[in-house]
N, C-alpha and C. Protein backbone atom coordinates (compact mmCIF):
# COMPACT_ATOMS: atom_id res chain seq x y z
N UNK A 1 -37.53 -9.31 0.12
CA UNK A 1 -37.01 -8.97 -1.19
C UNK A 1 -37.62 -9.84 -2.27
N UNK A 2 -37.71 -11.32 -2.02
CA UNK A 2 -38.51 -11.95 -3.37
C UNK A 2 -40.30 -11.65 -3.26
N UNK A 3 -41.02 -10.81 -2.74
CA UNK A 3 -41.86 -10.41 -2.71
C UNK A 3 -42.01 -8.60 -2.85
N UNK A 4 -41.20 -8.60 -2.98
CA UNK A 4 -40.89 -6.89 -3.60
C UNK A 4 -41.00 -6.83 -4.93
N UNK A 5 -42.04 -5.99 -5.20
CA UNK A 5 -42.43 -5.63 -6.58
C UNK A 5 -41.27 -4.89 -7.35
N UNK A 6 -40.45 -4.23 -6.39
CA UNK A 6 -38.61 -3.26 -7.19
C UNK A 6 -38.13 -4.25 -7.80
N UNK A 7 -37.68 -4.40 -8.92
CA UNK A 7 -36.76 -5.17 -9.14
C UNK A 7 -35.43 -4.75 -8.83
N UNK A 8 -34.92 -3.51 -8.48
CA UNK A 8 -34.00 -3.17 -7.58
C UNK A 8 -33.69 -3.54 -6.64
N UNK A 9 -34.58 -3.60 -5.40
CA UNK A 9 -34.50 -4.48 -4.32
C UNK A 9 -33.14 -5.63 -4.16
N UNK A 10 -33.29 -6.63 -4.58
CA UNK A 10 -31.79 -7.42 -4.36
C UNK A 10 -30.83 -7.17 -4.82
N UNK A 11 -30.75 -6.69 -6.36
CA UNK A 11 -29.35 -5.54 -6.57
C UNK A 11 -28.99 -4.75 -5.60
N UNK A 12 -30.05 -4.11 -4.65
CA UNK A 12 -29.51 -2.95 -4.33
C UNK A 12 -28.99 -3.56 -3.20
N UNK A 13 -29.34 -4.50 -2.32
CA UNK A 13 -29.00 -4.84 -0.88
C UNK A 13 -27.75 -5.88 -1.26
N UNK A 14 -27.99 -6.45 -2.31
CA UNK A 14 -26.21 -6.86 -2.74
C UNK A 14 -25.16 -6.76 -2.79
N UNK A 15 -25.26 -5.16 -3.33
CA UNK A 15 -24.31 -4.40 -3.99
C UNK A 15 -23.80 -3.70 -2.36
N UNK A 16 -24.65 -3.38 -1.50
CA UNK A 16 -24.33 -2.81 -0.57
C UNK A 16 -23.62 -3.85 0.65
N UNK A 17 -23.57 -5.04 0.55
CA UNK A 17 -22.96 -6.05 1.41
C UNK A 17 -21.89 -5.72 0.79
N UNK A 18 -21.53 -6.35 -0.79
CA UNK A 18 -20.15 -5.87 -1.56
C UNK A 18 -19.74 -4.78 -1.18
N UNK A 19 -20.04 -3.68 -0.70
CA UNK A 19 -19.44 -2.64 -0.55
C UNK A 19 -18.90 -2.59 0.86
N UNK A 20 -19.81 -3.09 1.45
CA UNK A 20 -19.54 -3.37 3.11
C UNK A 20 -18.04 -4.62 3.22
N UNK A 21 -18.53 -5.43 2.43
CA UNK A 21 -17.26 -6.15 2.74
C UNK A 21 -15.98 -5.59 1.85
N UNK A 22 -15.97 -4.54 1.16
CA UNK A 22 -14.86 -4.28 0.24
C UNK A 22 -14.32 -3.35 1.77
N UNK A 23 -15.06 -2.51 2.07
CA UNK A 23 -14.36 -1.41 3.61
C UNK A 23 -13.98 -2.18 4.19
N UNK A 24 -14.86 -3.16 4.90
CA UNK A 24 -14.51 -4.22 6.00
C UNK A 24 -13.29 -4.97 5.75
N UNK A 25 -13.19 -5.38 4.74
CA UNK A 25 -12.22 -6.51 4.32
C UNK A 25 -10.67 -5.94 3.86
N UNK A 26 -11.17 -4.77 3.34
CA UNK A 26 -9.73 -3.96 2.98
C UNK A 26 -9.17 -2.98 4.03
N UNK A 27 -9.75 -2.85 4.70
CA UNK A 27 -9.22 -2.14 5.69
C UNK A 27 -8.61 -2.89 6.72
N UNK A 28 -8.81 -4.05 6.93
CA UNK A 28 -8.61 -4.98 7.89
C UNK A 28 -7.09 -5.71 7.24
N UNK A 29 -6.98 -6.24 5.64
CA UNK A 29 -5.82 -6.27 5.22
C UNK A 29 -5.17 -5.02 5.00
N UNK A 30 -5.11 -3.84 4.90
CA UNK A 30 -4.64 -3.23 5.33
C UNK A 30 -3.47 -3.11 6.29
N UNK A 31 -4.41 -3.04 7.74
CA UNK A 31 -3.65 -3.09 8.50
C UNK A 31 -2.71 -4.51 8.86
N UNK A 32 -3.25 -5.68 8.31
CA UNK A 32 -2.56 -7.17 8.40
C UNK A 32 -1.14 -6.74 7.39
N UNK A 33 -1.25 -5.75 6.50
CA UNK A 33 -0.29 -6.25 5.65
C UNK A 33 0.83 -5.46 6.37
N UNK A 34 0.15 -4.21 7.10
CA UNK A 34 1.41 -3.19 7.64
C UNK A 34 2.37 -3.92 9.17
N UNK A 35 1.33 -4.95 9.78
CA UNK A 35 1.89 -6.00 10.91
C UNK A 35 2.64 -6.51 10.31
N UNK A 36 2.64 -7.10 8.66
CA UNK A 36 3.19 -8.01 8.25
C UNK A 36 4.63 -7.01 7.74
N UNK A 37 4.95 -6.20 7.81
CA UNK A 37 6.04 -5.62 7.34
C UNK A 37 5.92 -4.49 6.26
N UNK A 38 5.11 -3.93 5.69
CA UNK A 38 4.61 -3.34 4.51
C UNK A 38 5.07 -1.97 5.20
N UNK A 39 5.50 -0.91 4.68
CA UNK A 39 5.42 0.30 5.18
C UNK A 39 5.84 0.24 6.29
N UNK A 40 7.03 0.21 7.28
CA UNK A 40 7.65 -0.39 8.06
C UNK A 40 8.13 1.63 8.77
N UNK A 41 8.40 2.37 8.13
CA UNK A 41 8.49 3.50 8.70
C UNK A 41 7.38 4.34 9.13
N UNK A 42 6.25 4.03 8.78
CA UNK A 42 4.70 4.66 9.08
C UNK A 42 4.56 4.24 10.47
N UNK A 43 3.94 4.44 11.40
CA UNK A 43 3.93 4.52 12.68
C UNK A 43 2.79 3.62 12.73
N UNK A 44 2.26 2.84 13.41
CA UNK A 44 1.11 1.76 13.67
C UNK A 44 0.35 3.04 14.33
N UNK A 45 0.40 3.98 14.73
CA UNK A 45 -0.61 4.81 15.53
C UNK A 45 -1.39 5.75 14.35
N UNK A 46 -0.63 5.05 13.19
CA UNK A 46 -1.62 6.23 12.20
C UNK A 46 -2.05 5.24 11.60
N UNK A 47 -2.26 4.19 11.60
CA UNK A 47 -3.35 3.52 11.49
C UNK A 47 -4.80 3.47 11.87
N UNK A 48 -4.96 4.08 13.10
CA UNK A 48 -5.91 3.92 13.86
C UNK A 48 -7.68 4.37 13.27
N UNK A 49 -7.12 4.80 12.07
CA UNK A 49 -8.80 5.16 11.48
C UNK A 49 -9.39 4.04 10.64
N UNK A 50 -8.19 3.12 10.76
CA UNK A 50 -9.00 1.34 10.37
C UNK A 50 -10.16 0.99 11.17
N UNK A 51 -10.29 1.33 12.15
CA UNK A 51 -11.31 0.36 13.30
C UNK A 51 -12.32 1.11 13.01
N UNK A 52 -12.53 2.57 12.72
CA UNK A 52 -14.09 2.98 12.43
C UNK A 52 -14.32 2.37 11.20
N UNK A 53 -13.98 2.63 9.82
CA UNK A 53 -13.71 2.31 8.46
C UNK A 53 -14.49 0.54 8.94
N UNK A 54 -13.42 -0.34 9.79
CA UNK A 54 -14.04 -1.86 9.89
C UNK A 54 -15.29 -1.60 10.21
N UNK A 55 -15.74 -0.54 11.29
CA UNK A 55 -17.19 -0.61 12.09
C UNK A 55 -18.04 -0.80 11.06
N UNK A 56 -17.77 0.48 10.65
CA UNK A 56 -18.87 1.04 9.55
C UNK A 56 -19.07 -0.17 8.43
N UNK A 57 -17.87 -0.98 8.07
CA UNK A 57 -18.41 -1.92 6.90
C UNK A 57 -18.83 -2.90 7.75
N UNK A 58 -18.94 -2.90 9.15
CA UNK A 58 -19.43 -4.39 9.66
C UNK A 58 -20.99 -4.30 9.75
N UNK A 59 -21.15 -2.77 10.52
CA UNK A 59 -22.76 -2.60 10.51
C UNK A 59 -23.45 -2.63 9.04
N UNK A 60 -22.98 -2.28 7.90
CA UNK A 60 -23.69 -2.52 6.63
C UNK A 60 -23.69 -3.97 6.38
N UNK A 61 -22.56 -4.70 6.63
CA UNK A 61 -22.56 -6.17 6.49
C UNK A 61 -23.54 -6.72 6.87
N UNK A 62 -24.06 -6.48 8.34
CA UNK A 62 -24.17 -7.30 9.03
C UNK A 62 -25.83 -7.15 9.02
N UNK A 63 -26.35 -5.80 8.76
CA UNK A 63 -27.35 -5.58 7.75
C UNK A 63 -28.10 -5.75 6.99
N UNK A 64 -27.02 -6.00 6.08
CA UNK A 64 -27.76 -6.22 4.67
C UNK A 64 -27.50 -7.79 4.65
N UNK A 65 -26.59 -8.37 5.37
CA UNK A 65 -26.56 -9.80 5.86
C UNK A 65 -27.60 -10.78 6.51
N UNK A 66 -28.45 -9.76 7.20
CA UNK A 66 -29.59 -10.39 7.34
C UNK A 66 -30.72 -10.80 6.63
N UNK A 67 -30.89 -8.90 6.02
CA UNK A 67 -31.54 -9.49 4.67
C UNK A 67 -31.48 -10.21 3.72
N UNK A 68 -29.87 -10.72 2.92
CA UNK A 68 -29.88 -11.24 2.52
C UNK A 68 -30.09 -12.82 3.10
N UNK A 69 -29.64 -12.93 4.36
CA UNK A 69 -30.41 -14.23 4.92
C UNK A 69 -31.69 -15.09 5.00
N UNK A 70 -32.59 -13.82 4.95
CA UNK A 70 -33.90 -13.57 5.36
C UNK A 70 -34.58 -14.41 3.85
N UNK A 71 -34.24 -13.80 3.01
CA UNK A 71 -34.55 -14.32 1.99
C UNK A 71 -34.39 -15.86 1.40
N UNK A 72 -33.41 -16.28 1.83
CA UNK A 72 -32.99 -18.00 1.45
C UNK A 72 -33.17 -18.59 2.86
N UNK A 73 -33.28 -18.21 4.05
CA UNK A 73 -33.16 -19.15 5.59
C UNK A 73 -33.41 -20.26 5.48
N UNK A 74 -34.23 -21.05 5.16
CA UNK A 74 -34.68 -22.20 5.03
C UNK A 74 -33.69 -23.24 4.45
N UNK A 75 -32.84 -22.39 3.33
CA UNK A 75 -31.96 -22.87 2.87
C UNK A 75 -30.49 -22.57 3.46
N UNK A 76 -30.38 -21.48 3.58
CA UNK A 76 -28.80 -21.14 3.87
C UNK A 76 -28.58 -21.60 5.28
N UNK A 77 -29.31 -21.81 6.41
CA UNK A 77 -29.53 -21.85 7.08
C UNK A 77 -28.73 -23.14 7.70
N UNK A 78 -28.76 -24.23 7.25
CA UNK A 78 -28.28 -25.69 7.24
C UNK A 78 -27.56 -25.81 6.21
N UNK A 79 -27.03 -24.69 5.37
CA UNK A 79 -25.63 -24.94 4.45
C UNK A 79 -24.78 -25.46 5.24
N UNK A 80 -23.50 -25.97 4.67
CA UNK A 80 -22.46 -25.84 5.40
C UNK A 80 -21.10 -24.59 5.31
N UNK A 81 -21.16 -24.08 3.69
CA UNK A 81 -20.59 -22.81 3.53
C UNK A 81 -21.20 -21.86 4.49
N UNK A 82 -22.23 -21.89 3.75
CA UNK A 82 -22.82 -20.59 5.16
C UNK A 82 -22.29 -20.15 6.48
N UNK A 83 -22.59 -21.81 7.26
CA UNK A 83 -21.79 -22.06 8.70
C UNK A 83 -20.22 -21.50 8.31
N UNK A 84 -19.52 -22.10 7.93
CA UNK A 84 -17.76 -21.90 7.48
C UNK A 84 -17.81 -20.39 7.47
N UNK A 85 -18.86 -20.04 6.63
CA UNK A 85 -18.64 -18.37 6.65
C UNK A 85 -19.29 -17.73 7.76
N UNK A 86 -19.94 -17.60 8.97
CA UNK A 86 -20.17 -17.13 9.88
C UNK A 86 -19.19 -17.41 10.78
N UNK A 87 -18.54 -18.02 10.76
CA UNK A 87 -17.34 -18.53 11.73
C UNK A 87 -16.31 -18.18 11.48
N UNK A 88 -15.78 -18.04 10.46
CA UNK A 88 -14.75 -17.00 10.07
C UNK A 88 -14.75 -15.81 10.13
N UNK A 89 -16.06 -15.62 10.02
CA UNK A 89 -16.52 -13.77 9.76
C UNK A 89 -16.60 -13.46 11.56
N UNK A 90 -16.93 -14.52 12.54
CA UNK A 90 -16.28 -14.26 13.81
C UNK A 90 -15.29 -14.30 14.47
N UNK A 91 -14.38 -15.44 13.71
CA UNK A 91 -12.97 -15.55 14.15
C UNK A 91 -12.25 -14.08 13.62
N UNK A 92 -12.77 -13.66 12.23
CA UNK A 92 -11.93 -12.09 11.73
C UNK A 92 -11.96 -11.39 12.57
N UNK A 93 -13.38 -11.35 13.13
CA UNK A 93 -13.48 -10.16 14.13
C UNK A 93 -12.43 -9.70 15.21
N UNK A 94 -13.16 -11.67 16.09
CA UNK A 94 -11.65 -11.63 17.29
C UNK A 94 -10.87 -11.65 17.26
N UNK A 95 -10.17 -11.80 15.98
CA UNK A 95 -8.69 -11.48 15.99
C UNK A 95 -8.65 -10.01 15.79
N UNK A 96 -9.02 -8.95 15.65
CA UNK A 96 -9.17 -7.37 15.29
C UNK A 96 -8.84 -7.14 16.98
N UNK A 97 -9.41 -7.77 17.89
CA UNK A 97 -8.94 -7.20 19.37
C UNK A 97 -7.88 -7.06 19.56
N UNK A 98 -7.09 -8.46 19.70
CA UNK A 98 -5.55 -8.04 19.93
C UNK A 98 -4.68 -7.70 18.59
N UNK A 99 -5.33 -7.31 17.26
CA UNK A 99 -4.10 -6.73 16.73
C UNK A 99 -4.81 -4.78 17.37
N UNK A 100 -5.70 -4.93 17.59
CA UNK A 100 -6.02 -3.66 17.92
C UNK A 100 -5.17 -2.84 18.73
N UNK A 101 -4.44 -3.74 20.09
CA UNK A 101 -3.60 -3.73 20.97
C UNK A 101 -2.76 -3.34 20.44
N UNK A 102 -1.58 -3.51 19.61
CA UNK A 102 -0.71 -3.46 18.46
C UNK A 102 -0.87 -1.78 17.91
N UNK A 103 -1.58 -1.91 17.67
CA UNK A 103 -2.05 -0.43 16.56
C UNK A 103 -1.91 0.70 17.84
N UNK A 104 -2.61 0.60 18.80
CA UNK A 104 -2.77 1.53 19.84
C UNK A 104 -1.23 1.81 20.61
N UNK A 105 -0.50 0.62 20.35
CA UNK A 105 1.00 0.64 21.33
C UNK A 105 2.23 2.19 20.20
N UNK A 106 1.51 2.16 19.43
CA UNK A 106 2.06 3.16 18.22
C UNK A 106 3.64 2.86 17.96
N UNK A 107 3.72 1.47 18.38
CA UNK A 107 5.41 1.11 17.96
C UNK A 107 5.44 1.89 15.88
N UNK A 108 6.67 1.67 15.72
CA UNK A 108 7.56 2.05 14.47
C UNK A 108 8.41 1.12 14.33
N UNK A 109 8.41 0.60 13.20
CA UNK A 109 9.74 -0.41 12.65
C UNK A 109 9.02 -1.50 12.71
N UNK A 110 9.94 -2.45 13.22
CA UNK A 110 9.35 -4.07 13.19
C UNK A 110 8.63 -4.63 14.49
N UNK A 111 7.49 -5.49 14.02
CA UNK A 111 6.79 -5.91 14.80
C UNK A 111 6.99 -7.19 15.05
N UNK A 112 6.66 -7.69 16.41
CA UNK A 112 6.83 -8.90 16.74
C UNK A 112 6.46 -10.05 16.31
N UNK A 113 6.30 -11.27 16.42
CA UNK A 113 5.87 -12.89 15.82
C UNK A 113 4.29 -12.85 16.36
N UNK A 114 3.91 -12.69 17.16
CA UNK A 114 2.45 -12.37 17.55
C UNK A 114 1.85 -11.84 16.67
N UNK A 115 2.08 -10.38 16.57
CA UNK A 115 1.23 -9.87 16.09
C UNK A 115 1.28 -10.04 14.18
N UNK A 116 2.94 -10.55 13.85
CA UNK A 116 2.56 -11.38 12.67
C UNK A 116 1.26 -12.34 12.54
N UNK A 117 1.58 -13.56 13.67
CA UNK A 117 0.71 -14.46 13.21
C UNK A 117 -0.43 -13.99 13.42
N UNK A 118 -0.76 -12.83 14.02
CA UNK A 118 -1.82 -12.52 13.84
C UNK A 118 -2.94 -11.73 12.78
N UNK A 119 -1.56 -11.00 11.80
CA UNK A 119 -2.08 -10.73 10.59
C UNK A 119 -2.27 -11.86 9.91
N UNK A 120 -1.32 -12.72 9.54
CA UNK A 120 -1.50 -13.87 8.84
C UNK A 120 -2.99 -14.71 9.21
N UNK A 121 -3.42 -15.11 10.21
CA UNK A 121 -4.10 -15.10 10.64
C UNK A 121 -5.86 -14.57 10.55
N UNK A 122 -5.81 -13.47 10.35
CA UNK A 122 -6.69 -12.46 9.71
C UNK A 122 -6.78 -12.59 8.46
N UNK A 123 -6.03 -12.39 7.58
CA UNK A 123 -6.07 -12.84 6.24
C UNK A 123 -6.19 -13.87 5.69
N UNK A 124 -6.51 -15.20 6.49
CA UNK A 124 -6.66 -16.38 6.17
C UNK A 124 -7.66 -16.41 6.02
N UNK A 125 -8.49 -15.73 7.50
CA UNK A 125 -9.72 -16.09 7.95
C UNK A 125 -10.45 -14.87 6.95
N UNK A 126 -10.44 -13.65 6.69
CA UNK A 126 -11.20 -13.03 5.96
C UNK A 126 -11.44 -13.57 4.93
N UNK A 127 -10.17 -14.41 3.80
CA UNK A 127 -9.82 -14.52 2.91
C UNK A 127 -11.35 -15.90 2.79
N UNK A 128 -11.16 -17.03 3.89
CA UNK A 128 -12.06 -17.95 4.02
C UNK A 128 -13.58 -17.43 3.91
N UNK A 129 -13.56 -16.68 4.42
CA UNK A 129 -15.25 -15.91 4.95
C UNK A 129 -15.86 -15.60 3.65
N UNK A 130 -14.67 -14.77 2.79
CA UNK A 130 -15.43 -14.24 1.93
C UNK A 130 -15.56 -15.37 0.83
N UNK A 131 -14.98 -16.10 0.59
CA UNK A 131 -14.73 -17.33 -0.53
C UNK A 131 -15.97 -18.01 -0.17
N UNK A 132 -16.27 -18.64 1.27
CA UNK A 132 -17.11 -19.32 1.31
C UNK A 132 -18.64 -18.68 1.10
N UNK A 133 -19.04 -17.28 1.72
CA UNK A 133 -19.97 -17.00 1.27
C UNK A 133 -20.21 -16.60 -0.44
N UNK A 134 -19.07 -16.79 -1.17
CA UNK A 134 -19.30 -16.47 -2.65
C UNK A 134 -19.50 -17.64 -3.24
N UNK A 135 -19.24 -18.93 -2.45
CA UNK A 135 -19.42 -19.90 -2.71
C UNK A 135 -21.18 -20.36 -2.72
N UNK A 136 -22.09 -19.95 -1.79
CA UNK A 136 -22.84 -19.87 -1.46
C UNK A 136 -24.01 -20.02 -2.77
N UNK A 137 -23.76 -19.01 -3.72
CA UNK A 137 -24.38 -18.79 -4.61
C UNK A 137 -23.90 -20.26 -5.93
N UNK A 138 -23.13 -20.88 -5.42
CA UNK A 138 -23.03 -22.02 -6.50
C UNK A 138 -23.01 -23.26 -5.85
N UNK A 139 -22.99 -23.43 -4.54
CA UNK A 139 -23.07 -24.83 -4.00
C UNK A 139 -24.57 -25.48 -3.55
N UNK A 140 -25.19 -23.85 -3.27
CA UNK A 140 -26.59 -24.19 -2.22
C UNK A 140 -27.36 -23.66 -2.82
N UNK A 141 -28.40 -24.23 -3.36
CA UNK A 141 -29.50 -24.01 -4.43
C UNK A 141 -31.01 -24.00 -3.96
């Protein structure tokens, strides 16, 4: 991209991570907020079109994540945000397994302390991921 004559080029692969993490990230609180009590008569089994919705913003993420990597490595590479944010952005993930469990059991009403802390949980860690990589652009030069 800094050898691309477009000046489109990094707008465009930008804008498309942002978009990836707006699916990824909202769909994922989403479902954290409905563990957490939100909509409490909706069935956890109609949830279940969160996990493609996550796919789909993870493969654009993860994508255009490279590219945007590709471009600073040298630098981002030995950040320490950077690190903070790859590690969160894996801890989000693994926690998506067992609330996944949750979603598939198609309970109604209230959910257990588990799978609370496990929204809570999720929302910490997304919440971290994304802060630190926005951080990125003002700490590591």
């Amino acid at each position: 991209m800094r050898e691309s004559p477009d000046v489109w080029a990094f707008p465009t692969i930008l804008t498309l991570h942002t978009t990836g993490m707006a699916v990824l990230v909202g769909a994922s609180w989403l479902l954290d907020l409905r563990l957490l009590g939100i909509s409490r008569t909706t069935p956890l089994s109609a949830y279940r079109w969160v996990f493609p919705a996550i796919t789909v913003g993870l493969i654009i993420n993860l994508v255009t994540g490279v590219l945007l990597f590709i471009k600073n490595a040298t630098t981002w590479g030995t950040a320490v945000p950077f690190g903070v944010k790859m590690l969160l952005v894996v801890v989000s993930v693994v926690l998506l397994l067992p609330i996944r469990k949750y979603v598939n059991s198609g309970e109604v009403g209230e959910i257990g302390g588990n799978a609370r802390l496990l929204a809570i949980a999720s929302i910490l860690a997304w919440t971290g991921a994304v802060t630190a990589g926005r951080l990125l652009a003002y700490l590591v030069v």
